[in-house]
Protein backbone atom coordinates (compact mmCIF):
# COMPACT_ATOMS: atom_id res chain seq x y z
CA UNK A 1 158.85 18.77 201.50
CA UNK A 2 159.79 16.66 198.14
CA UNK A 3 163.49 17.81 196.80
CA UNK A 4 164.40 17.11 193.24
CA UNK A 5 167.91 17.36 193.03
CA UNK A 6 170.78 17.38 190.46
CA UNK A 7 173.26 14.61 190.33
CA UNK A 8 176.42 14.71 189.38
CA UNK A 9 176.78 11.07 189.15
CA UNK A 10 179.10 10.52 191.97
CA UNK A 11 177.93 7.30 194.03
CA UNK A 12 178.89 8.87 196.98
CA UNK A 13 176.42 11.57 196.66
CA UNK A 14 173.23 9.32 196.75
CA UNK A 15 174.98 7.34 199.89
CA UNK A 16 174.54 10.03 201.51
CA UNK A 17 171.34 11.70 200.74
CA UNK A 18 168.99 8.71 202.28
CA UNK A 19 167.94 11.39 204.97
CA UNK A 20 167.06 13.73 203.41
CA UNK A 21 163.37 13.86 201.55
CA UNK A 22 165.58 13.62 198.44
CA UNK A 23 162.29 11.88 196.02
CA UNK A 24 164.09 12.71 192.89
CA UNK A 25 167.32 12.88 191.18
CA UNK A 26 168.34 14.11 187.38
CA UNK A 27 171.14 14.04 184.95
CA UNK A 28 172.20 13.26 181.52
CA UNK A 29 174.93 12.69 179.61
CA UNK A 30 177.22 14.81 178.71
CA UNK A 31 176.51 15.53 175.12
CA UNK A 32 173.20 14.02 173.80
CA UNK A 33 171.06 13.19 170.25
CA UNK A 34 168.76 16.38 171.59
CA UNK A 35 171.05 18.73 173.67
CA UNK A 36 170.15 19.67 176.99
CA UNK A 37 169.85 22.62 179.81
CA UNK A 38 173.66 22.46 180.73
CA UNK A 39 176.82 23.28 179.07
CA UNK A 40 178.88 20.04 178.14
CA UNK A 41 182.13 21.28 179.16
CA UNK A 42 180.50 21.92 183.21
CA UNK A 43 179.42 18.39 183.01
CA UNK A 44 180.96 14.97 184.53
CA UNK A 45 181.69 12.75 181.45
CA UNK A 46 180.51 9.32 182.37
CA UNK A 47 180.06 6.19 180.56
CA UNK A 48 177.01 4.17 179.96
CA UNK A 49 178.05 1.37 182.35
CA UNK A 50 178.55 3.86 185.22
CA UNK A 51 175.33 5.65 184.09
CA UNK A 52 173.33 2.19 184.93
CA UNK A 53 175.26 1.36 188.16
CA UNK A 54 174.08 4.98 189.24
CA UNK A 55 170.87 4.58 188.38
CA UNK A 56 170.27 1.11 190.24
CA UNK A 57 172.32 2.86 193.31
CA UNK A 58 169.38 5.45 192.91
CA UNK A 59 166.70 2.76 193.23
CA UNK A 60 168.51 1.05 195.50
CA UNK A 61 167.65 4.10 197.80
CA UNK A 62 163.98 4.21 197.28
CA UNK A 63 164.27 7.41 194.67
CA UNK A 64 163.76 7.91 191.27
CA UNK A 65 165.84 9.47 188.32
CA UNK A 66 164.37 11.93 185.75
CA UNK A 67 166.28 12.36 182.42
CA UNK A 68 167.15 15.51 181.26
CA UNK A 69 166.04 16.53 177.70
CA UNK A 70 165.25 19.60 177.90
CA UNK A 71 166.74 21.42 175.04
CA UNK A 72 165.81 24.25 173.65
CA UNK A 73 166.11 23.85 170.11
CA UNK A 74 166.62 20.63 167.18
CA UNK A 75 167.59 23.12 164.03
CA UNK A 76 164.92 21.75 162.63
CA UNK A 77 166.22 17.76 162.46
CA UNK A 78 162.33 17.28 163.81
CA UNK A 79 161.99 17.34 159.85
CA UNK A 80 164.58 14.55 159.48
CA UNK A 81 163.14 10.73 159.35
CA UNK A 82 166.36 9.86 160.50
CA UNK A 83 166.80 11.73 163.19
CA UNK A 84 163.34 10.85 164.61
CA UNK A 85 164.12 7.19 164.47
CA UNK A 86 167.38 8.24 166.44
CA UNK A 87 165.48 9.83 169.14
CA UNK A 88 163.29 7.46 169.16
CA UNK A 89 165.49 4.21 169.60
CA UNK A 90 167.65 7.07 172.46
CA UNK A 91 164.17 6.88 174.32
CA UNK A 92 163.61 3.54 174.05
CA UNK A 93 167.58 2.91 175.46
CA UNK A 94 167.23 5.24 178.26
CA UNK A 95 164.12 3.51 179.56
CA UNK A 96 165.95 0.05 179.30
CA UNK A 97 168.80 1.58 181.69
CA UNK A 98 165.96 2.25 184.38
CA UNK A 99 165.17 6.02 184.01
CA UNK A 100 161.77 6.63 185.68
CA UNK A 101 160.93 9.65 183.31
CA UNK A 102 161.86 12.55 181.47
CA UNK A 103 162.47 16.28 181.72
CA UNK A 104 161.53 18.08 178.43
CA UNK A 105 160.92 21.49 176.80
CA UNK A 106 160.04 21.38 173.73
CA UNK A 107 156.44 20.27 172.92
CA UNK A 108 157.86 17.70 169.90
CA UNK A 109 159.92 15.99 172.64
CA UNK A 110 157.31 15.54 175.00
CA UNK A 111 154.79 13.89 172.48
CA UNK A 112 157.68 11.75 171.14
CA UNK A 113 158.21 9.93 175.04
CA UNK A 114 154.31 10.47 175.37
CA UNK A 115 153.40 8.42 172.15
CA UNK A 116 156.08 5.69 173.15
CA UNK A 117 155.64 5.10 176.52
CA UNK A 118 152.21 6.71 178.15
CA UNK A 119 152.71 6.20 181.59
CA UNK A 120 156.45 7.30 182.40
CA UNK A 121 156.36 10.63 184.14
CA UNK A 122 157.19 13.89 182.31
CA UNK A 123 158.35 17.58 183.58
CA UNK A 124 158.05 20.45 181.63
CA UNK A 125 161.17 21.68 182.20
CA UNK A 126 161.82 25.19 183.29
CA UNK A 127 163.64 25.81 179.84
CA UNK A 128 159.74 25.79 178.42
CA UNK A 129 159.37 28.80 180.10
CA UNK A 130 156.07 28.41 181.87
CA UNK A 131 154.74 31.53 183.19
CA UNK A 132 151.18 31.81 182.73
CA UNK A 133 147.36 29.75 183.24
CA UNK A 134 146.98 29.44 179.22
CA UNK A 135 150.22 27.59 179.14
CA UNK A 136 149.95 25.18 181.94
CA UNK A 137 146.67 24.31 180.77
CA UNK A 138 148.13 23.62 177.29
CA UNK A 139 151.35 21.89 178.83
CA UNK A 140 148.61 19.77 180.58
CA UNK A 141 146.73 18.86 177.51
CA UNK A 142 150.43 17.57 176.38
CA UNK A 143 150.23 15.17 179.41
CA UNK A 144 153.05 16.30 181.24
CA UNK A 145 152.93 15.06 185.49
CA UNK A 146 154.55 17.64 186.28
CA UNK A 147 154.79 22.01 185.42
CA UNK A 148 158.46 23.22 186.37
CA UNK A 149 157.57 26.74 186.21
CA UNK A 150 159.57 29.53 184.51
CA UNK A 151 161.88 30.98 188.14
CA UNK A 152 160.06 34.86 187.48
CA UNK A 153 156.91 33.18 189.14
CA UNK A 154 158.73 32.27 192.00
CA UNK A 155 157.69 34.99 194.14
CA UNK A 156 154.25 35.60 192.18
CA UNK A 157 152.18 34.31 194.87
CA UNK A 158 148.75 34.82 193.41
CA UNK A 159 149.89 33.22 190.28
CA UNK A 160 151.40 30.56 192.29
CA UNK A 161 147.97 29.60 194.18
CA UNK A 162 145.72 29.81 191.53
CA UNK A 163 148.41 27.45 189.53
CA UNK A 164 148.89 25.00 192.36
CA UNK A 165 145.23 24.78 192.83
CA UNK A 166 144.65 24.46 189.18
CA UNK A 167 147.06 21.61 188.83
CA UNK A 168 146.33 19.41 191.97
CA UNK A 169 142.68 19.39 190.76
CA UNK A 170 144.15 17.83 187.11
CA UNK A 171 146.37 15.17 189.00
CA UNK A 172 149.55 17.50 188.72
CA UNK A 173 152.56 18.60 190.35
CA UNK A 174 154.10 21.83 190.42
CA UNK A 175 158.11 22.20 190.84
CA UNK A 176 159.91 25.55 191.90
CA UNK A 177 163.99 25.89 191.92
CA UNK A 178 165.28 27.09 194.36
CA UNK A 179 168.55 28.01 193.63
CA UNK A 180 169.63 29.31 189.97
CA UNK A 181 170.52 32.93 190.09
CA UNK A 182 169.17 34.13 186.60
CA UNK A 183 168.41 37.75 186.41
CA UNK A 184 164.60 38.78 186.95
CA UNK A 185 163.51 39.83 183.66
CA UNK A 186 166.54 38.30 181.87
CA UNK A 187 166.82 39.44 178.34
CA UNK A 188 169.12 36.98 177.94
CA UNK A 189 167.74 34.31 178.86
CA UNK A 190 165.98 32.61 175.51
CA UNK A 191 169.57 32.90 174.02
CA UNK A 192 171.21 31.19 177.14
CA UNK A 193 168.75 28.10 176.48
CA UNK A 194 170.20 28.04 173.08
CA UNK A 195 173.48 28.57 173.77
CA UNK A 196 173.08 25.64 176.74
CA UNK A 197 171.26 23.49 174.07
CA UNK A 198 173.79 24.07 171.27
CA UNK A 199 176.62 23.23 173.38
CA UNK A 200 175.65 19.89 174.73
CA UNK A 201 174.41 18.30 171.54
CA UNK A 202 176.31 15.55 170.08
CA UNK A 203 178.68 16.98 167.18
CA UNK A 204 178.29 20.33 167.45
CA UNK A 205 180.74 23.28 167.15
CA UNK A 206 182.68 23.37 170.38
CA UNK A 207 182.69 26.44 172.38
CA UNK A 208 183.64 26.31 176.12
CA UNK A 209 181.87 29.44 177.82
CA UNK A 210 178.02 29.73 177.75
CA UNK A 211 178.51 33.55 176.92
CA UNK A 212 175.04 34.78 177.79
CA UNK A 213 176.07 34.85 181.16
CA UNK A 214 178.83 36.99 180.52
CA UNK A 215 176.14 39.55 179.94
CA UNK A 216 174.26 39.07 182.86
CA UNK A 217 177.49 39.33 184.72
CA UNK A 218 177.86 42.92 183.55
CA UNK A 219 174.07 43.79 184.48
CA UNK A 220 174.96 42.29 188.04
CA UNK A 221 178.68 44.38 188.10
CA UNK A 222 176.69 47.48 187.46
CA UNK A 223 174.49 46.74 190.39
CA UNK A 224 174.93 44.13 192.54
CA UNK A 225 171.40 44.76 193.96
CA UNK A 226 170.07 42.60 190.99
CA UNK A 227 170.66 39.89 192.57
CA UNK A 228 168.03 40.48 195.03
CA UNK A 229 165.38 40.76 192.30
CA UNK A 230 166.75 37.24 191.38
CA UNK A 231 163.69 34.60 192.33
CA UNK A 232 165.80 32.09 194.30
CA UNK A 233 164.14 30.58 197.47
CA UNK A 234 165.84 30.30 200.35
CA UNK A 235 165.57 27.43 203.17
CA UNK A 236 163.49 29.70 205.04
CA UNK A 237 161.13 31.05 203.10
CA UNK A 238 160.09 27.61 201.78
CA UNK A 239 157.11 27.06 204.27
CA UNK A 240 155.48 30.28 202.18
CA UNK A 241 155.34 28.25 199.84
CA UNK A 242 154.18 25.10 201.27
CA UNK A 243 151.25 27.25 203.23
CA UNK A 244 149.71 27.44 199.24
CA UNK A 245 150.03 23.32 198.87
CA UNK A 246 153.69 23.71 196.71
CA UNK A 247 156.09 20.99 198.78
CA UNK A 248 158.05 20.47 195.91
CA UNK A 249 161.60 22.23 195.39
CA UNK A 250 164.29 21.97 192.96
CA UNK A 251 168.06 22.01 193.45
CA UNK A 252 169.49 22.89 189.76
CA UNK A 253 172.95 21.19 191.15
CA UNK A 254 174.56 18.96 188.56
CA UNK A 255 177.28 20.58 187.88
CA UNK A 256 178.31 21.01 191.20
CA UNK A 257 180.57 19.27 193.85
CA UNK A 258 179.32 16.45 196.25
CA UNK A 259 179.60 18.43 199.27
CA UNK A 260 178.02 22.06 197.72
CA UNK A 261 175.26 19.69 197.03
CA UNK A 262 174.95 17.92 200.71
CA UNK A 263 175.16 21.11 202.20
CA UNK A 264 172.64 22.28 199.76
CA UNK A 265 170.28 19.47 200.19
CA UNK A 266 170.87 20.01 204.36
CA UNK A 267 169.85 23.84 204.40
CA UNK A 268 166.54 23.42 202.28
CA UNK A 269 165.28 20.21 204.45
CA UNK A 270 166.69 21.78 207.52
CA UNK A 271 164.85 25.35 206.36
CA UNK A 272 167.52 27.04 207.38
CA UNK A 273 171.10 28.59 206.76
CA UNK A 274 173.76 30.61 208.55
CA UNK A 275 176.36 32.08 206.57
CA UNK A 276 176.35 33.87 203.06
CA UNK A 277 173.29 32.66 200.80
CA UNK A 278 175.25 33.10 197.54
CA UNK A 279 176.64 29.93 199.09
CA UNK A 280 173.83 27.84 197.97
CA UNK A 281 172.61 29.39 194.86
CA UNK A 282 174.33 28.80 191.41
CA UNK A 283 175.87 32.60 191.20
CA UNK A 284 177.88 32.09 188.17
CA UNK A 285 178.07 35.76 187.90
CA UNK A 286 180.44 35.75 190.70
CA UNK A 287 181.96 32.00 190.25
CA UNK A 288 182.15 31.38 186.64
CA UNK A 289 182.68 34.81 184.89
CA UNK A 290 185.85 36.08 186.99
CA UNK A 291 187.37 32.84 185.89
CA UNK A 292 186.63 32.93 182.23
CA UNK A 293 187.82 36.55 182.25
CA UNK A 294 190.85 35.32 182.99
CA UNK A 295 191.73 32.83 181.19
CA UNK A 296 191.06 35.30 178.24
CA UNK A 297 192.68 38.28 179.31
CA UNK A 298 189.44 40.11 179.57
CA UNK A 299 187.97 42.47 182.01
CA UNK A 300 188.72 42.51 185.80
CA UNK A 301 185.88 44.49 186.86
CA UNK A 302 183.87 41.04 187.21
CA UNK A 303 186.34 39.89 190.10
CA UNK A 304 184.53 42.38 192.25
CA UNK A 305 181.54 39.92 192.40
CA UNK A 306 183.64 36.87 193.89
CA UNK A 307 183.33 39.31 197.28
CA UNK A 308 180.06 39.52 197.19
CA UNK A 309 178.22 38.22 200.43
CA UNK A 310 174.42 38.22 201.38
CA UNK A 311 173.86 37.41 205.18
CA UNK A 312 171.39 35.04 205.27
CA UNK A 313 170.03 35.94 208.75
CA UNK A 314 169.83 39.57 207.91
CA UNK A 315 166.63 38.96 206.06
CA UNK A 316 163.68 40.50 207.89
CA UNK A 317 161.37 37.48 208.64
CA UNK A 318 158.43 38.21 206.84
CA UNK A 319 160.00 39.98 203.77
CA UNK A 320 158.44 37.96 201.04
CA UNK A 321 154.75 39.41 202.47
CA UNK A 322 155.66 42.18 200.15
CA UNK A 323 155.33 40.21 197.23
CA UNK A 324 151.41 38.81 198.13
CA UNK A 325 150.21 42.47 197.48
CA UNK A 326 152.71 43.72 194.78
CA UNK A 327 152.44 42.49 191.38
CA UNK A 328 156.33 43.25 190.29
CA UNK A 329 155.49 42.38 186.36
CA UNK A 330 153.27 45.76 186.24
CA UNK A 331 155.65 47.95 188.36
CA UNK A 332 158.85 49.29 187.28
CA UNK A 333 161.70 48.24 189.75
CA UNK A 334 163.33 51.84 189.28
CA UNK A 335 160.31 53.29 190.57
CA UNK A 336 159.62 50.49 193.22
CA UNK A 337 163.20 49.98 195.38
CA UNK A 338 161.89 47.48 197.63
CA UNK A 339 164.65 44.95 196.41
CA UNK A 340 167.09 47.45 196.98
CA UNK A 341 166.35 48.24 200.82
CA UNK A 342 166.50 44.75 201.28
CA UNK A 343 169.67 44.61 199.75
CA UNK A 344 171.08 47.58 201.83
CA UNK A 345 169.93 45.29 204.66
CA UNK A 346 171.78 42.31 203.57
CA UNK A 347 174.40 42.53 200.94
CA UNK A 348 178.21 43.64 201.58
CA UNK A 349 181.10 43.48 199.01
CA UNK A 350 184.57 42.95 200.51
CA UNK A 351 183.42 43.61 204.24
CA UNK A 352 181.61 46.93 203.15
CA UNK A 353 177.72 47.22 202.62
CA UNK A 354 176.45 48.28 199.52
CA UNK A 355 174.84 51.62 201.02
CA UNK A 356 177.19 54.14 198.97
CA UNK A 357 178.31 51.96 196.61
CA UNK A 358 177.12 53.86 193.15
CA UNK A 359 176.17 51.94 190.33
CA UNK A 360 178.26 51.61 187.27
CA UNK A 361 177.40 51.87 183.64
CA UNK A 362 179.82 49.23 181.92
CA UNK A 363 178.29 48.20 178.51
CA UNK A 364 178.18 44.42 177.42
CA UNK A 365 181.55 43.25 176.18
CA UNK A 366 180.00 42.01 172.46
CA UNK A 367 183.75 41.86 171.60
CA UNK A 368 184.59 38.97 173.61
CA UNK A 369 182.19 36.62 172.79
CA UNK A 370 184.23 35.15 169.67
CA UNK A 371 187.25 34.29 172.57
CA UNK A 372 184.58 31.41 173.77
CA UNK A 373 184.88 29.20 170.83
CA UNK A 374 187.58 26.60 170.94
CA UNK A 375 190.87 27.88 169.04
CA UNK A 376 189.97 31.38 168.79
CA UNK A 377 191.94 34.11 170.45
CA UNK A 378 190.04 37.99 171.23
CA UNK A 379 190.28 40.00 168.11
């Protein structure tokens, strides 16, 4: 097992991690020249000085650090002479400081570090949304090391095989997360790259709630068994995936706390964890939303999700054997259910299972979107 794992630039984290196989860590600053796959305002602020010590502490520790530049979209500054100078002398900096390589999306990007320096590794970040042969194959004729793959393949094991194989024979890697919590099937999801992208580039409008997730909140409030059809990994399903040659996980965890990441980073080498799995996954249905509701007068219903718990060791041991001889993107879920008697298995809310619980029909708050931008009030 290889983790790649977020940083959240506290020393004390990578002190700590030594044991672990911990081969990778990532990060950025908080805003950037290109924008990246986090909102700013979730982000430590840290200064360039600090950004080198932790960087050398990294090395220091026999791992690596990948920079994140994985934005979504420029608005169209790839156009601007200027602004291609900037990103290129912002490469050139970041490579002085000691960063090992790069995690992009955008094609542009990647030949930009490519042209300037053609050995550093490259990921193709999840935010490129890789999800099928034709595009690793032309991700790989961009020269990226390694495919982060889009998290709906996660439990596509055919796909995953014939991918893994595909890449080891072209020198490759292939990376899975393991623990965002992004809807299967999000509709949302190319505007929540945006949004992320927008909000963490340098001068931009400020706005202090990524509000794409308020709308996958309501899909989860109206049935909480969504989040079974989520494609997180847990710790002990990873050795299905290192029985097809994929040892190599990612914890999406910069924004979080040192010890949500240790315990984190101790449950996926340990392949294993006793308690509520919405522990360890990102869940920002349940963690962020209730809070941003608040602090804008909006909604309650969304506080029902903070009570949401998912026994990990209710799990039937072999439950992701469904998935080798389903294909879930030509079956319709409604029709399926298999998600759902898992759920029924697993999943209470408050102390009470979800059996009985019917499923509401709240629409997407549009209304409240305008409350996220700095200054404004709900109208």
């Amino acid at each position: 097992m290889r983790l790649v794992v977020g940083t959240n630039f506290d020393d004390n984290l990578i002190k700590e991690i030594h044991k672990y196989p911990v081969k990778y860590l990532f990060g950025s600053f908080k805003k950037t020249i290109t924008g990246h796959g986090r909102a700013s305002f979730i982000l430590p602020d840290i200064d360039e000085d600090h950004f080198k010590e932790h960087i050398d502490l990294i090395h220091k520790n026999n791992m690596k650090f990948l920079y994140v530049m994985n934005s979504a979209v420029l608005n169209g500054n790839e156009y601007s002479p200027e602004f291609n100078k900037n990103i290129e002398n912002e490469i050139e900096k970041l490579v002085s400081y000691g960063v090992d390589g790069f995690i992009a999306a955008m094609p542009f990007l990647i030949g930009k570090i490519r042209k300037e320096y053609p050995d550093i590794e490259i990921s193709a970040s999840s935010f490129a949304r890789i999800s099928t042969m034709r595009e690793i194959e032309e991700y790989k004729n961009l020269d990226v090391n390694t495919i982060i793959l889009n998290e709906d393949t996660s439990r596509d094991f055919k796909f995953l095989e014939n991918a893994n194989n595909y890449v080891k024979s072209n020198g490759m890697d292939i990376e899975l997360i393991t623990d965002n919590s992004c809807l299967f099937g999000c509709p949302y999801r190319r505007t929540h790259d945006i949004v992320s992208s927008l909000s963490s580039k340098n001068n931009n409008e400020r706005f202090w709630f990524e509000y794409p997730l308020l709308f996958c909140a309501t899909d989860v409030y109206n049935d909480p068994k969504n989040i079974i059809k989520m494609r997180w990994i847990r710790p002990e399903d990873t050795e299905m995936y290192e029985d097809i040659g994929i040892d190599r996980f990612k914890i999406a965890s910069r924004t979080k706390n040192t010890s949500w990441i240790l315990k984190s980073i101790k449950a996926y080498s340990d392949r294993n964890y006793d308690g509520n799995l919405l522990d360890i996954l990102s869940y920002p249905q349940g963690n962020a939303v209730p809070g941003a509701m608040a602090k804008i007068n909006g909604p309650d219903n969304y506080s029902e999700l903070k009570n949401v718990y998912i026994d990990n060791k209710k799990f039937p041991g072999k439950w992701l054997n469904f998935f080798k001889y389903n294909d879930c993107n030509s079956m319709s879920c409604e029709v399926c259910g298999y998600c759902d008697k898992i759920a029924y298995k697993t999943m209470s809310i408050g102390s009470k299972n979800i059996i009985g619980r019917e499923n509401k029909n709240m629409k997407i708050p549009v209304n409240l979107v305008q409350a996220f931008k700095d200054g404004n009030d709900i109208r």
